[in-house]
PDB file of N, CA and C in Angstrom:
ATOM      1  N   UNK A   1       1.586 -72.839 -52.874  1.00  0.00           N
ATOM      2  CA  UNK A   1       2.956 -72.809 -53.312  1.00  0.00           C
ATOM      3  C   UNK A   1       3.077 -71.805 -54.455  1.00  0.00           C
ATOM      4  N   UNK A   2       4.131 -71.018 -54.581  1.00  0.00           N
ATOM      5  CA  UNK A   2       4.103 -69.977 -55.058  1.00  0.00           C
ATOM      6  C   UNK A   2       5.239 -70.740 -56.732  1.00  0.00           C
ATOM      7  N   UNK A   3       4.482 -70.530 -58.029  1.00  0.00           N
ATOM      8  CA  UNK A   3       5.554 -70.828 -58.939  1.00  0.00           C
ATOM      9  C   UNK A   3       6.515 -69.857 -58.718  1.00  0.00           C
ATOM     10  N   UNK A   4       7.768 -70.113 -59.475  1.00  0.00           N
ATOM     11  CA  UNK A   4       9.086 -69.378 -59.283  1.00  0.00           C
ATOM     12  C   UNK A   4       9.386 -69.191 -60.691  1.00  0.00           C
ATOM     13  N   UNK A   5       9.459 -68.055 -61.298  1.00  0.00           N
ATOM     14  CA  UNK A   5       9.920 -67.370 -62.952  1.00  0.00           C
ATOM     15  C   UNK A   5      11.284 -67.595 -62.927  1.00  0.00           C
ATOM     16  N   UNK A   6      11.255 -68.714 -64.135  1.00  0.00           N
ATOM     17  CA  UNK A   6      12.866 -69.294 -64.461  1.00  0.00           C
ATOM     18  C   UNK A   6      13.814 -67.549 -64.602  1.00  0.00           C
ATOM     19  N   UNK A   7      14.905 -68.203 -64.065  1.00  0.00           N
ATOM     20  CA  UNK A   7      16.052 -66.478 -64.462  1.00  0.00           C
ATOM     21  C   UNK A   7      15.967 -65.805 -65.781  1.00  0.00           C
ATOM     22  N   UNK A   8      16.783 -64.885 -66.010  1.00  0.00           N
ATOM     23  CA  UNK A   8      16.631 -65.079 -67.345  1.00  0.00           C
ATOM     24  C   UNK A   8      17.662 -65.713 -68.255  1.00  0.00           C
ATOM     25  N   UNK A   9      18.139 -66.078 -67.754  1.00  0.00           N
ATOM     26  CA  UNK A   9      19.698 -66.749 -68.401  1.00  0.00           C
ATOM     27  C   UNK A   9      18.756 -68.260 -68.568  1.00  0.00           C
ATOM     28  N   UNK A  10      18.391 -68.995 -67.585  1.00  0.00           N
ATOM     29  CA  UNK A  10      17.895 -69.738 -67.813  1.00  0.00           C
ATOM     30  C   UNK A  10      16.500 -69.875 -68.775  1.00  0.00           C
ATOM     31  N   UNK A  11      15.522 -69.146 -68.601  1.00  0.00           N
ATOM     32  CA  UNK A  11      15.052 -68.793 -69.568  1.00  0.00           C
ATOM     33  C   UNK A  11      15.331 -68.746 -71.268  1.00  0.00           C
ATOM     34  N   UNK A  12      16.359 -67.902 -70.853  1.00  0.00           N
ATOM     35  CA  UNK A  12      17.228 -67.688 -72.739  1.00  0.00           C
ATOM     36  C   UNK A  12      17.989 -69.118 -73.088  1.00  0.00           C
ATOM     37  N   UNK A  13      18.100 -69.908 -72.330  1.00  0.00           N
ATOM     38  CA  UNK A  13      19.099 -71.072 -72.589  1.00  0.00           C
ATOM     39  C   UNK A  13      18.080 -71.895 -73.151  1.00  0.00           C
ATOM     40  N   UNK A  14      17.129 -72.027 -72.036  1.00  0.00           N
ATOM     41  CA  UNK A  14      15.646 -72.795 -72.652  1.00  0.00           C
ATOM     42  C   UNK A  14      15.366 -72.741 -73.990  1.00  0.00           C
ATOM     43  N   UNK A  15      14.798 -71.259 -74.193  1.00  0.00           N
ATOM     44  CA  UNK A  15      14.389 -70.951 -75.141  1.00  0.00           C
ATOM     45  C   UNK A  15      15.152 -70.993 -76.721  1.00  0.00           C
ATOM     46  N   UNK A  16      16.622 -71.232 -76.689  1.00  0.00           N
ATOM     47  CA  UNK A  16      17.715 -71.156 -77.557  1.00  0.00           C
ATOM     48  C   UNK A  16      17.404 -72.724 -77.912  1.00  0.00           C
ATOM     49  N   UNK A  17      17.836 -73.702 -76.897  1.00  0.00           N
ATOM     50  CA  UNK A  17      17.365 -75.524 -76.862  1.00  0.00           C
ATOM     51  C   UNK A  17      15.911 -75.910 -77.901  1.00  0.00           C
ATOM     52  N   UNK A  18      15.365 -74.745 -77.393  1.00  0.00           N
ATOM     53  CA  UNK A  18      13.821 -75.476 -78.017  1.00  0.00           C
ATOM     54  C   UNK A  18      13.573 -74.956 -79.283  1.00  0.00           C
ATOM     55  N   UNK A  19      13.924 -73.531 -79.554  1.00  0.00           N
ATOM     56  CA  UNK A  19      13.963 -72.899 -81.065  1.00  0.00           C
ATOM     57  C   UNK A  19      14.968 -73.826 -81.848  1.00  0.00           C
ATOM     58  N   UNK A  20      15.938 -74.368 -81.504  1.00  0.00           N
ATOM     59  CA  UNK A  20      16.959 -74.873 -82.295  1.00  0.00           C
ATOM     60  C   UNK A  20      16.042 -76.583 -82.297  1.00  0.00           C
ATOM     61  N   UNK A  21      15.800 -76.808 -81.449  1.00  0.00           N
ATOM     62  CA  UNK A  21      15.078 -78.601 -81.704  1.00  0.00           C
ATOM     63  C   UNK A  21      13.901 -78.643 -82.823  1.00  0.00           C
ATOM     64  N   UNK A  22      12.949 -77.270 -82.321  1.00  0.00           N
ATOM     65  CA  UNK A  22      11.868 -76.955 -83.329  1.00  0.00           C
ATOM     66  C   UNK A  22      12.549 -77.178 -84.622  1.00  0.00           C
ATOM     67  N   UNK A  23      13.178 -76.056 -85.181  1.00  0.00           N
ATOM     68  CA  UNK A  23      13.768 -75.554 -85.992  1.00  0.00           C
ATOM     69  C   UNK A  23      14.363 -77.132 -86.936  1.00  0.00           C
ATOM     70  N   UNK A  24      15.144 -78.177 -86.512  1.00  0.00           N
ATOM     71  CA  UNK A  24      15.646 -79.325 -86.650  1.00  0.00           C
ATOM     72  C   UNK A  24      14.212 -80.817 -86.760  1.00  0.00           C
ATOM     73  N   UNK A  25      13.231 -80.249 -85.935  1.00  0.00           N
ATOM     74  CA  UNK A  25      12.188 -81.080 -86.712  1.00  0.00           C
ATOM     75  C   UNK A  25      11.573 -81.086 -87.215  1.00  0.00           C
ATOM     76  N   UNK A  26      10.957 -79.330 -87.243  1.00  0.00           N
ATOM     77  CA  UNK A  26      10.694 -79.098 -88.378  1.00  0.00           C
ATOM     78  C   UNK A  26      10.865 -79.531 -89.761  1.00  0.00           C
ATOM     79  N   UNK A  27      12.139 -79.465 -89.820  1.00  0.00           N
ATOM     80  CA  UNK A  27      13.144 -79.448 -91.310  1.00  0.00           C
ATOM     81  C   UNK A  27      12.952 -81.200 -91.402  1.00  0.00           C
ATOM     82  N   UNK A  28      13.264 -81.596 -90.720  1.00  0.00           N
ATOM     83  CA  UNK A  28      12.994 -83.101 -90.916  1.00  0.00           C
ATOM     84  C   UNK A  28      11.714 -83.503 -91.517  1.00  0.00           C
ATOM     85  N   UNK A  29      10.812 -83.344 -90.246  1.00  0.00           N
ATOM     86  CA  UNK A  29       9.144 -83.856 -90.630  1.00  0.00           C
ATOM     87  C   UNK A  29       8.783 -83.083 -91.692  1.00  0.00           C
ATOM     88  N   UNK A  30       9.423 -82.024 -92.222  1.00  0.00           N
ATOM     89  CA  UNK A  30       9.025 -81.424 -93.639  1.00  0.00           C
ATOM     90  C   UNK A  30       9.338 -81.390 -94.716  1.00  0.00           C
ATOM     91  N   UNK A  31      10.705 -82.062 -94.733  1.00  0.00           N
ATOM     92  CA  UNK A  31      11.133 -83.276 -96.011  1.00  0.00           C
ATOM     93  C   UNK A  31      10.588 -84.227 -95.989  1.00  0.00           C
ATOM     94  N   UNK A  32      10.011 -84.886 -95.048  1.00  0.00           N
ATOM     95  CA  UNK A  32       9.603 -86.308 -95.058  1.00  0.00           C
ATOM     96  C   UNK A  32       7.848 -85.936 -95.304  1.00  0.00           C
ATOM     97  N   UNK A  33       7.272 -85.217 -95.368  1.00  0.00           N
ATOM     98  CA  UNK A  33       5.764 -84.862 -95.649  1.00  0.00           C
ATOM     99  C   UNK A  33       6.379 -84.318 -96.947  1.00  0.00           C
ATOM    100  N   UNK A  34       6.955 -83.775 -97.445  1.00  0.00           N
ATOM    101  CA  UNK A  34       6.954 -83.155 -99.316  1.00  0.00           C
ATOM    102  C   UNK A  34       7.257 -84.633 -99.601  1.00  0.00           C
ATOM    103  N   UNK A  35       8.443 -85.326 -99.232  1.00  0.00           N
ATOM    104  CA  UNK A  35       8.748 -86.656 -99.906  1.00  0.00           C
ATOM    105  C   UNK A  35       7.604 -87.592-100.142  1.00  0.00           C
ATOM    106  N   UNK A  36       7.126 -87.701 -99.138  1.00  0.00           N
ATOM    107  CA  UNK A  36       5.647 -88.623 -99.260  1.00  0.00           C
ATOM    108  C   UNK A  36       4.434 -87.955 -99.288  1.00  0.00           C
ATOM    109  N   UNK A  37       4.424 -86.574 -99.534  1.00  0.00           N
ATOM    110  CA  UNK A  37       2.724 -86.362 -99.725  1.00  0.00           C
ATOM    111  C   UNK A  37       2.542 -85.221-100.691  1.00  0.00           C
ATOM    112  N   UNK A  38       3.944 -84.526-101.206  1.00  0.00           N
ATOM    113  CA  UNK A  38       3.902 -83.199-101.801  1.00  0.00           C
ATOM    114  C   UNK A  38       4.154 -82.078-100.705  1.00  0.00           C
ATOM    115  N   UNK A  39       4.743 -81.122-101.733  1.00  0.00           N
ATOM    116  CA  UNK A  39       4.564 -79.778-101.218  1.00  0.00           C
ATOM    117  C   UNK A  39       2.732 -79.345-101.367  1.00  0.00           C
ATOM    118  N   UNK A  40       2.822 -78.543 -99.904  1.00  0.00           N
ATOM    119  CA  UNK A  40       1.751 -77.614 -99.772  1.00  0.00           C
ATOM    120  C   UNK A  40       1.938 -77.009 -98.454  1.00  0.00           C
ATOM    121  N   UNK A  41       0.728 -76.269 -98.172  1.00  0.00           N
ATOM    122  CA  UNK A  41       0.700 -75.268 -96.487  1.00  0.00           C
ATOM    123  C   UNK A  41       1.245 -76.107 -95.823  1.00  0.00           C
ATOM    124  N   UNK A  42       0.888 -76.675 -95.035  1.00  0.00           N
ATOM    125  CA  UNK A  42       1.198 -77.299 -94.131  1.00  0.00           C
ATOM    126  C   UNK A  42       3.163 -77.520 -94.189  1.00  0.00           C
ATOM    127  N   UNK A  43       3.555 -78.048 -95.046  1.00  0.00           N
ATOM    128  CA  UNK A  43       5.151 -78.030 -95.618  1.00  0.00           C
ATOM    129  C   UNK A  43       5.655 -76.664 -95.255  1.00  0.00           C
ATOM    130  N   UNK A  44       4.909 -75.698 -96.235  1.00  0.00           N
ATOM    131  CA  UNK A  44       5.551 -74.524 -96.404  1.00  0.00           C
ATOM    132  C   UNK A  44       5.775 -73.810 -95.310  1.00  0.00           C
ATOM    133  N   UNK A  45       4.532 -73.799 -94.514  1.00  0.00           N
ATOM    134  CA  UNK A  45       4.692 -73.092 -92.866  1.00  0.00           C
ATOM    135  C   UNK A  45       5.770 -73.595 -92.334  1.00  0.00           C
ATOM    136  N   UNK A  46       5.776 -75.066 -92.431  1.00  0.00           N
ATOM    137  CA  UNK A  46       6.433 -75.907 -91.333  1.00  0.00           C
ATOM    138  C   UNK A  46       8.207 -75.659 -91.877  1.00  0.00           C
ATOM    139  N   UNK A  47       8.412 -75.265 -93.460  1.00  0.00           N
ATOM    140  CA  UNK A  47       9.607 -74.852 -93.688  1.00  0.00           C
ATOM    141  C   UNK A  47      10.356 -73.066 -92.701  1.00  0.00           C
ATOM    142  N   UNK A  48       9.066 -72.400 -93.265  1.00  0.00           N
ATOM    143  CA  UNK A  48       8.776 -70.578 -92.755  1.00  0.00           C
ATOM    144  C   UNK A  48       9.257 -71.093 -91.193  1.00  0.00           C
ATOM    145  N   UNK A  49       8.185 -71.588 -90.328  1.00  0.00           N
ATOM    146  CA  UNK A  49       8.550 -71.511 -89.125  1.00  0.00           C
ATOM    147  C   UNK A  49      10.172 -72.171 -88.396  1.00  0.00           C
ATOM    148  N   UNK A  50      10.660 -73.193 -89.185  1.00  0.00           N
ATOM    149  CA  UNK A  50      11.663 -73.953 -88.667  1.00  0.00           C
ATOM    150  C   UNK A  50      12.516 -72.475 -89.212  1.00  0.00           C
ATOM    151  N   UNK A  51      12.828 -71.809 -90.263  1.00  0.00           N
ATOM    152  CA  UNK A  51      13.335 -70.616 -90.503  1.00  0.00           C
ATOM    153  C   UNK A  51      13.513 -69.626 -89.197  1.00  0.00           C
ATOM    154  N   UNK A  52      12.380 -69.289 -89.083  1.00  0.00           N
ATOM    155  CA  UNK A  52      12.351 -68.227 -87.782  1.00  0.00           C
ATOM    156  C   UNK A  52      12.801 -68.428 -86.601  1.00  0.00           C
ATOM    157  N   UNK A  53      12.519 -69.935 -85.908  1.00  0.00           N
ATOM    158  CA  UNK A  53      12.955 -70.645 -85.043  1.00  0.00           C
ATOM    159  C   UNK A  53      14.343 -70.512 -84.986  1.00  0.00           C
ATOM    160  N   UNK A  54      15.263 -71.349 -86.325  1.00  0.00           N
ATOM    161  CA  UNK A  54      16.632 -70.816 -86.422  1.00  0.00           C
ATOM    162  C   UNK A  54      16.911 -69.045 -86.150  1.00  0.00           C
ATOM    163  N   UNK A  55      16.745 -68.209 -86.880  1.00  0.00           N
ATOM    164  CA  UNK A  55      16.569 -66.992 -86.857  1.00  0.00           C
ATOM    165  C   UNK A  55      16.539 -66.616 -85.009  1.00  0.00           C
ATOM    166  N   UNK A  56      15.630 -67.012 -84.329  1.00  0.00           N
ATOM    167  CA  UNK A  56      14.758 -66.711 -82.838  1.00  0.00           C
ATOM    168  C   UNK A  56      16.109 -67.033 -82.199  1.00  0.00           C
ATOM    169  N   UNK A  57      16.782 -68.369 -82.155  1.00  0.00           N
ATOM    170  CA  UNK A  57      17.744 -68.816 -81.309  1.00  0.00           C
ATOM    171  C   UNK A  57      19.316 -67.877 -81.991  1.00  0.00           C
ATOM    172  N   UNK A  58      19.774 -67.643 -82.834  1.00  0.00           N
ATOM    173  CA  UNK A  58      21.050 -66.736 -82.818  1.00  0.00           C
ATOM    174  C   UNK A  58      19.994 -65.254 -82.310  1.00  0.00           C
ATOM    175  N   UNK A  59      19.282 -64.265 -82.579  1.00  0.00           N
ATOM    176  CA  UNK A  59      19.222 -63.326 -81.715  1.00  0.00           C
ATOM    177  C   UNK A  59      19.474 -63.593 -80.050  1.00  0.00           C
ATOM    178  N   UNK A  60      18.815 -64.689 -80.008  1.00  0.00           N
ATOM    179  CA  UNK A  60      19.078 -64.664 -78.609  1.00  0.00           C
ATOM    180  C   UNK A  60      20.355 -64.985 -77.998  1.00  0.00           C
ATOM    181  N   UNK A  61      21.047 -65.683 -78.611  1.00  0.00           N
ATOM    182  CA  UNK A  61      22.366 -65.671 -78.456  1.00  0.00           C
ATOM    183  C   UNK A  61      23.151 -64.491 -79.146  1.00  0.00           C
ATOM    184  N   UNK A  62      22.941 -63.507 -79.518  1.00  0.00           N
ATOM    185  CA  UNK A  62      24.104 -62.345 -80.273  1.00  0.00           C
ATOM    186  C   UNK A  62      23.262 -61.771 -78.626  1.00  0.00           C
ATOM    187  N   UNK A  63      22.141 -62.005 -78.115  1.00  0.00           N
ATOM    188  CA  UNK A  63      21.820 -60.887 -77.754  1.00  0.00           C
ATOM    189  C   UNK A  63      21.132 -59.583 -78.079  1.00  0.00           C
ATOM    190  N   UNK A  64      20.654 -60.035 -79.285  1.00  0.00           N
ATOM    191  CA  UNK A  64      19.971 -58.765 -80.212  1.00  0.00           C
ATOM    192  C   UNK A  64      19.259 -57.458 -79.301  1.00  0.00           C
ATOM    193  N   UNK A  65      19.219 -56.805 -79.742  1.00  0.00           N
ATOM    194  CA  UNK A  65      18.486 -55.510 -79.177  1.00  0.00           C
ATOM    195  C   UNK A  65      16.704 -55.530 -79.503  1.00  0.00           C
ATOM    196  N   UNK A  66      17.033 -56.572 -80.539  1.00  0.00           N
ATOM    197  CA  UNK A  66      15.459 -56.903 -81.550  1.00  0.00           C
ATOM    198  C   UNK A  66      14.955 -58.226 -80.766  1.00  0.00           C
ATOM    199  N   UNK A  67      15.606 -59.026 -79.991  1.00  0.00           N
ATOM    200  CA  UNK A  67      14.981 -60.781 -79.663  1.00  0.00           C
ATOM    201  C   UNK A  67      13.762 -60.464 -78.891  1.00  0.00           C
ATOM    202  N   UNK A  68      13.138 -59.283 -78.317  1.00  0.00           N
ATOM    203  CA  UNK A  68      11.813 -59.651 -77.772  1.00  0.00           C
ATOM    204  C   UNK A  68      10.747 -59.627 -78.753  1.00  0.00           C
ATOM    205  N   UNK A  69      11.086 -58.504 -79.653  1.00  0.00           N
ATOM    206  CA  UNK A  69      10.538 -59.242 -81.070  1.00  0.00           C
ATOM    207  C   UNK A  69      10.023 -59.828 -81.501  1.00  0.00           C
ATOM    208  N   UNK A  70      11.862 -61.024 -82.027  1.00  0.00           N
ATOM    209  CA  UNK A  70      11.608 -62.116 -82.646  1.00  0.00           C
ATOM    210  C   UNK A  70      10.976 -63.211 -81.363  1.00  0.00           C
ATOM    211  N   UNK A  71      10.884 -63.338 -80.240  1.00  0.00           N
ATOM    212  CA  UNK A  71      10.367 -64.341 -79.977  1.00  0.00           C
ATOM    213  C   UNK A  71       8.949 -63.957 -79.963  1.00  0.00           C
ATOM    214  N   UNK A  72       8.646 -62.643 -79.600  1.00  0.00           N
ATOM    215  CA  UNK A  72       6.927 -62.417 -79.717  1.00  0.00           C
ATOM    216  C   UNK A  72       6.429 -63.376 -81.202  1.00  0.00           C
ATOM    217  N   UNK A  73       7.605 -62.783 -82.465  1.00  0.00           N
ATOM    218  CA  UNK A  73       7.054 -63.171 -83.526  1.00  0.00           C
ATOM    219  C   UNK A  73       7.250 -64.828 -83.883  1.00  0.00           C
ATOM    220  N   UNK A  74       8.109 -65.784 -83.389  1.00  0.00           N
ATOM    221  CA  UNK A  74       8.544 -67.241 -83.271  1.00  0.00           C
ATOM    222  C   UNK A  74       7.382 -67.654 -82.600  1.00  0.00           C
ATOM    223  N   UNK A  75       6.881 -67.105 -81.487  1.00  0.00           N
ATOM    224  CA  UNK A  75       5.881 -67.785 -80.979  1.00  0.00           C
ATOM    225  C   UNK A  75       4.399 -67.719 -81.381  1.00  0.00           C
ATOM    226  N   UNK A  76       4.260 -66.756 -82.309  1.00  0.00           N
ATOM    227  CA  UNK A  76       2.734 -66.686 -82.773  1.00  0.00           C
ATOM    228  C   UNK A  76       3.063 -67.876 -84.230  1.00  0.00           C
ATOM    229  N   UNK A  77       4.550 -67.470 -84.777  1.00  0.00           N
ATOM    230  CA  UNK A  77       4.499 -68.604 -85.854  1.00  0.00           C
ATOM    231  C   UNK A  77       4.245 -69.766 -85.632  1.00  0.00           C
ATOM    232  N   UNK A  78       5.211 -70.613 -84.285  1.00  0.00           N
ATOM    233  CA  UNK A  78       5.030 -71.482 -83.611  1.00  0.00           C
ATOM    234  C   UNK A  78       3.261 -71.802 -83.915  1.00  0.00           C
ATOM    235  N   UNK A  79       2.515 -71.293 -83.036  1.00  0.00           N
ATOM    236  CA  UNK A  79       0.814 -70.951 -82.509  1.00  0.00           C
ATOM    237  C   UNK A  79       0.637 -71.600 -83.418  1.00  0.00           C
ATOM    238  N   UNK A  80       0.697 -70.802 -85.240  1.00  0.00           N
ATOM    239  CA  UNK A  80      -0.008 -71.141 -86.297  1.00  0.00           C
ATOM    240  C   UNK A  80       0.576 -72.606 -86.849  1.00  0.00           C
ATOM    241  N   UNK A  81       1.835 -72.962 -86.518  1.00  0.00           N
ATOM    242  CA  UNK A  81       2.354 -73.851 -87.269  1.00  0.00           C
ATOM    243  C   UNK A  81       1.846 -75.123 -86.502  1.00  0.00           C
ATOM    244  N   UNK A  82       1.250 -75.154 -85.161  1.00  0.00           N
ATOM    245  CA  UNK A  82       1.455 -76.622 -84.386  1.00  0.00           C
ATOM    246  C   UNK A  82      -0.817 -76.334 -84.801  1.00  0.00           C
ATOM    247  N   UNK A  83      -1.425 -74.971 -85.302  1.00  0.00           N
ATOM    248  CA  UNK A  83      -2.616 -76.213 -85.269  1.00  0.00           C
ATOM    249  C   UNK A  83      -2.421 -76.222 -86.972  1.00  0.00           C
ATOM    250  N   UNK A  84      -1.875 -75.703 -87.569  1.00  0.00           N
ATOM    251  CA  UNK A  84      -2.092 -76.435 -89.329  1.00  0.00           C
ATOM    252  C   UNK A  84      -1.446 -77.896 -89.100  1.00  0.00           C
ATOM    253  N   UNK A  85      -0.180 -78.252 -88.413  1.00  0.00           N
ATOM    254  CA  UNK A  85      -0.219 -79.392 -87.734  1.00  0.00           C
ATOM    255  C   UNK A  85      -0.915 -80.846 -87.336  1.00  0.00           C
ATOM    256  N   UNK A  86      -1.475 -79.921 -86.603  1.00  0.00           N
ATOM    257  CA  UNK A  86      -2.851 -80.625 -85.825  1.00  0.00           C
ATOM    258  C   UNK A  86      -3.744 -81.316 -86.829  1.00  0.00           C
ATOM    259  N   UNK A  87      -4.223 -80.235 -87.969  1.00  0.00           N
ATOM    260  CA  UNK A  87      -4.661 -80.463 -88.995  1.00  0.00           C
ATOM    261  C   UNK A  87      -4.508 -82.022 -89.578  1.00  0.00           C
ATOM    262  N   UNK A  88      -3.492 -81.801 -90.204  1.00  0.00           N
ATOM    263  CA  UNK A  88      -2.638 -83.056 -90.864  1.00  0.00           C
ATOM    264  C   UNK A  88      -2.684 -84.378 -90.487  1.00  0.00           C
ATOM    265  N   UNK A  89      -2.794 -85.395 -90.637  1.00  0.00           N
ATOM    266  CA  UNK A  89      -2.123 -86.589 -90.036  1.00  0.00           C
ATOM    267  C   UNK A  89      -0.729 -87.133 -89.727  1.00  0.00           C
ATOM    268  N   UNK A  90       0.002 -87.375 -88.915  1.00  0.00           N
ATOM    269  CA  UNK A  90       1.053 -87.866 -88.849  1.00  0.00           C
ATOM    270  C   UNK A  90       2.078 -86.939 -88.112  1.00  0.00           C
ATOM    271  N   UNK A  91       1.549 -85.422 -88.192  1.00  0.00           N
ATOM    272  CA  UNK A  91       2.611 -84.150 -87.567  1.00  0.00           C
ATOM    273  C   UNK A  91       2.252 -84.096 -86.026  1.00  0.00           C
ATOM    274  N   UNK A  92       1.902 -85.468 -85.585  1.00  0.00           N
ATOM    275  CA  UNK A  92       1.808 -84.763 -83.887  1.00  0.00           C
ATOM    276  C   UNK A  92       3.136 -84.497 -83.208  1.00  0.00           C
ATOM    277  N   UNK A  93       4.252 -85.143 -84.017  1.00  0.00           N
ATOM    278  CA  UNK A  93       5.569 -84.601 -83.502  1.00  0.00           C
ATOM    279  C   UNK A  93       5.999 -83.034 -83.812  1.00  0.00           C
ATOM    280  N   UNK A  94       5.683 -82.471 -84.551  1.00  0.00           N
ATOM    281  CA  UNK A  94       5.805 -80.879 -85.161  1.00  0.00           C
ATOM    282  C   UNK A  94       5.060 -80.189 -84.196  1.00  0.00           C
ATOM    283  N   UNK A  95       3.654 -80.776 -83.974  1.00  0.00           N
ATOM    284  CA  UNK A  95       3.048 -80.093 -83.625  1.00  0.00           C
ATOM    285  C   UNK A  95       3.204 -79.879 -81.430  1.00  0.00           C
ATOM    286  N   UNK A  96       4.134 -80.485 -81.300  1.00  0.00           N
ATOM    287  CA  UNK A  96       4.659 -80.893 -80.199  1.00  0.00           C
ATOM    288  C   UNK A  96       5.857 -79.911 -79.845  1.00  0.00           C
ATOM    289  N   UNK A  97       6.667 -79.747 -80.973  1.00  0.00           N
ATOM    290  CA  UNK A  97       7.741 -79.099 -81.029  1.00  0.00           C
ATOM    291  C   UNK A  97       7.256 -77.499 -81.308  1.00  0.00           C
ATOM    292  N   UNK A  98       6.371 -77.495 -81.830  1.00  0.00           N
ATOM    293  CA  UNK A  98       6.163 -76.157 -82.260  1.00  0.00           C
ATOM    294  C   UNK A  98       5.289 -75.677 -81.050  1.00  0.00           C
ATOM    295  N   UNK A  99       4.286 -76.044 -79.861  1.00  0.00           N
ATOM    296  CA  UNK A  99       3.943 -76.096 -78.684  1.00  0.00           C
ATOM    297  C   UNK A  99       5.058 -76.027 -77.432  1.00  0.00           C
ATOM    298  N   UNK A 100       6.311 -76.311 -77.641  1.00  0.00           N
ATOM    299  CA  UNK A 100       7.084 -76.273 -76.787  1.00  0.00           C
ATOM    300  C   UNK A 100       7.831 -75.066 -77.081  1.00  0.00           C
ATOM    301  N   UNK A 101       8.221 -74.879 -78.019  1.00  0.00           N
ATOM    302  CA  UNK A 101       9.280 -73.416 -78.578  1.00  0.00           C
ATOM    303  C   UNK A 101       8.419 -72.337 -78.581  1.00  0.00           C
ATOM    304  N   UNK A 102       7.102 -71.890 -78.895  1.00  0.00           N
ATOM    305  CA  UNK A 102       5.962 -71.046 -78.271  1.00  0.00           C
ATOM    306  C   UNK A 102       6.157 -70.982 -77.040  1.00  0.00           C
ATOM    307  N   UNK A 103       6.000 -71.585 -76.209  1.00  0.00           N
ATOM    308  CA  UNK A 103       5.836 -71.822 -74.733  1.00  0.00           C
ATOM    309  C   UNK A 103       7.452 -71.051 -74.314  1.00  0.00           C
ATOM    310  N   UNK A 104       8.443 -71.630 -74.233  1.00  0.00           N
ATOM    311  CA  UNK A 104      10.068 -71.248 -74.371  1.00  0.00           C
ATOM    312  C   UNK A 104      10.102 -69.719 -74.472  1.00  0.00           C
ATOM    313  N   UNK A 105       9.464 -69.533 -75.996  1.00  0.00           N
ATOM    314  CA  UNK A 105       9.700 -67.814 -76.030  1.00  0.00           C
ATOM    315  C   UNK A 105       8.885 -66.999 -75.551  1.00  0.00           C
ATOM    316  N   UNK A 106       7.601 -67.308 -75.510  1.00  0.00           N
ATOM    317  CA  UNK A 106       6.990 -66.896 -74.348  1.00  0.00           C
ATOM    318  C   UNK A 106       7.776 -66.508 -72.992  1.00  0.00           C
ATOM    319  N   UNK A 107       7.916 -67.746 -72.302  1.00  0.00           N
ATOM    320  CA  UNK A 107       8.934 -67.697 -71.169  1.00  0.00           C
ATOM    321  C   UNK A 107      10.151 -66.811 -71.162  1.00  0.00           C
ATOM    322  N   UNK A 108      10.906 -66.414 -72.126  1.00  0.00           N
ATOM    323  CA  UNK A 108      11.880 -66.178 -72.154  1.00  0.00           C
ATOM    324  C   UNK A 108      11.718 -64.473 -72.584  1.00  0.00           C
ATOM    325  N   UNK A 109      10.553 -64.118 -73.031  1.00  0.00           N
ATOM    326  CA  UNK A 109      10.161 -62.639 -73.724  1.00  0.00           C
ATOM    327  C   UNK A 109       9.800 -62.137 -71.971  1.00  0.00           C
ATOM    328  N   UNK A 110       9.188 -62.914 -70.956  1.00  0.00           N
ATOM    329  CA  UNK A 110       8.853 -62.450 -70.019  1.00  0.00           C
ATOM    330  C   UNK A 110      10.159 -62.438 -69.347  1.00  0.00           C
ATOM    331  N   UNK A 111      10.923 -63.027 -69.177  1.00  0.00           N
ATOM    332  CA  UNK A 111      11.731 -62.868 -68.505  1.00  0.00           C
ATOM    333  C   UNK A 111      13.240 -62.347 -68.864  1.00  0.00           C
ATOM    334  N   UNK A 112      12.943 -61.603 -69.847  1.00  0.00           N
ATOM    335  CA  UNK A 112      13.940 -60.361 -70.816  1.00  0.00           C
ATOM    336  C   UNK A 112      13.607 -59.236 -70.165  1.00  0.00           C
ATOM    337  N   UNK A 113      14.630 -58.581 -70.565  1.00  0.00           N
ATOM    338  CA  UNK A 113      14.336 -57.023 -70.411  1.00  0.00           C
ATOM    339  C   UNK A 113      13.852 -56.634 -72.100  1.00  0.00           C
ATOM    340  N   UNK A 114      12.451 -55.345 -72.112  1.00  0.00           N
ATOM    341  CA  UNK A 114      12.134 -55.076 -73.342  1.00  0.00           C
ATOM    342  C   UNK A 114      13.065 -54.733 -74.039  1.00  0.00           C
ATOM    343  N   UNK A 115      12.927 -54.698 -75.363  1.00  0.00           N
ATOM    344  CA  UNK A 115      13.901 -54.599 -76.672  1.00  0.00           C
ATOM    345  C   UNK A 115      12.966 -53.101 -77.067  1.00  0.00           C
ATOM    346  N   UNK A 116      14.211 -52.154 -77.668  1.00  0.00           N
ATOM    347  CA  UNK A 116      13.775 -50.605 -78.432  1.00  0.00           C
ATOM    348  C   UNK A 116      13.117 -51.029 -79.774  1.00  0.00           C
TER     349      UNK A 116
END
């Protein structure tokens, strides 16, 4: 059976859903780790990446000329943010979200046309 490469509309819709969910639990699970454990890496990435994530999903919706880019660059942040994650105790939800929005822009960089 042959897989089938989501469209790209579908693709970009994906990928908009999951940068914006990242992005939203991020911000959550990373108030709630400074509240109860302090700021440090793990926080700070997890602030940086929910940033970019936001950032990743309006290019892709303006349509940017730059979004293959930003998702090349969302998804390596993603990469780094779900194993400092991993790391941690308690972030297997981050690190879940940040595994899925990697994956998304991935998907969605392939199934773009390249950016100048």
């Amino acid at each position: 059976m042959f897989r089938r490469e989501p469209s790209p509309a579908v693709a970009t819709a994906a990928c908009i859903d999951a940068c914006l969910a990242a992005a939203a639990d991020l911000r959550r699970l990373g108030e709630h780790l400074v509240a109860t454990r302090g700021h440090g890496p793990p926080a700070r990435l997890m602030r940086d990446c929910a940033e970019v994530c936001s950032a990743t999903a309006e290019y892709m919706r303006s349509e940017s000329a730059f979004r293959a880019r930003m998702l090349a660059a969302c998804a390596e942040l993603c990469d780094e943010c779900a194993v400092a994650c991993a790391a941690a105790p308690g972030l297997a939800a981050a690190v879940a979200a940040c595994r899925r929005c990697a994956e998304s822009c991935r998907a969605a960089r392939a199934a773009s046309p390249a950016d100048g």
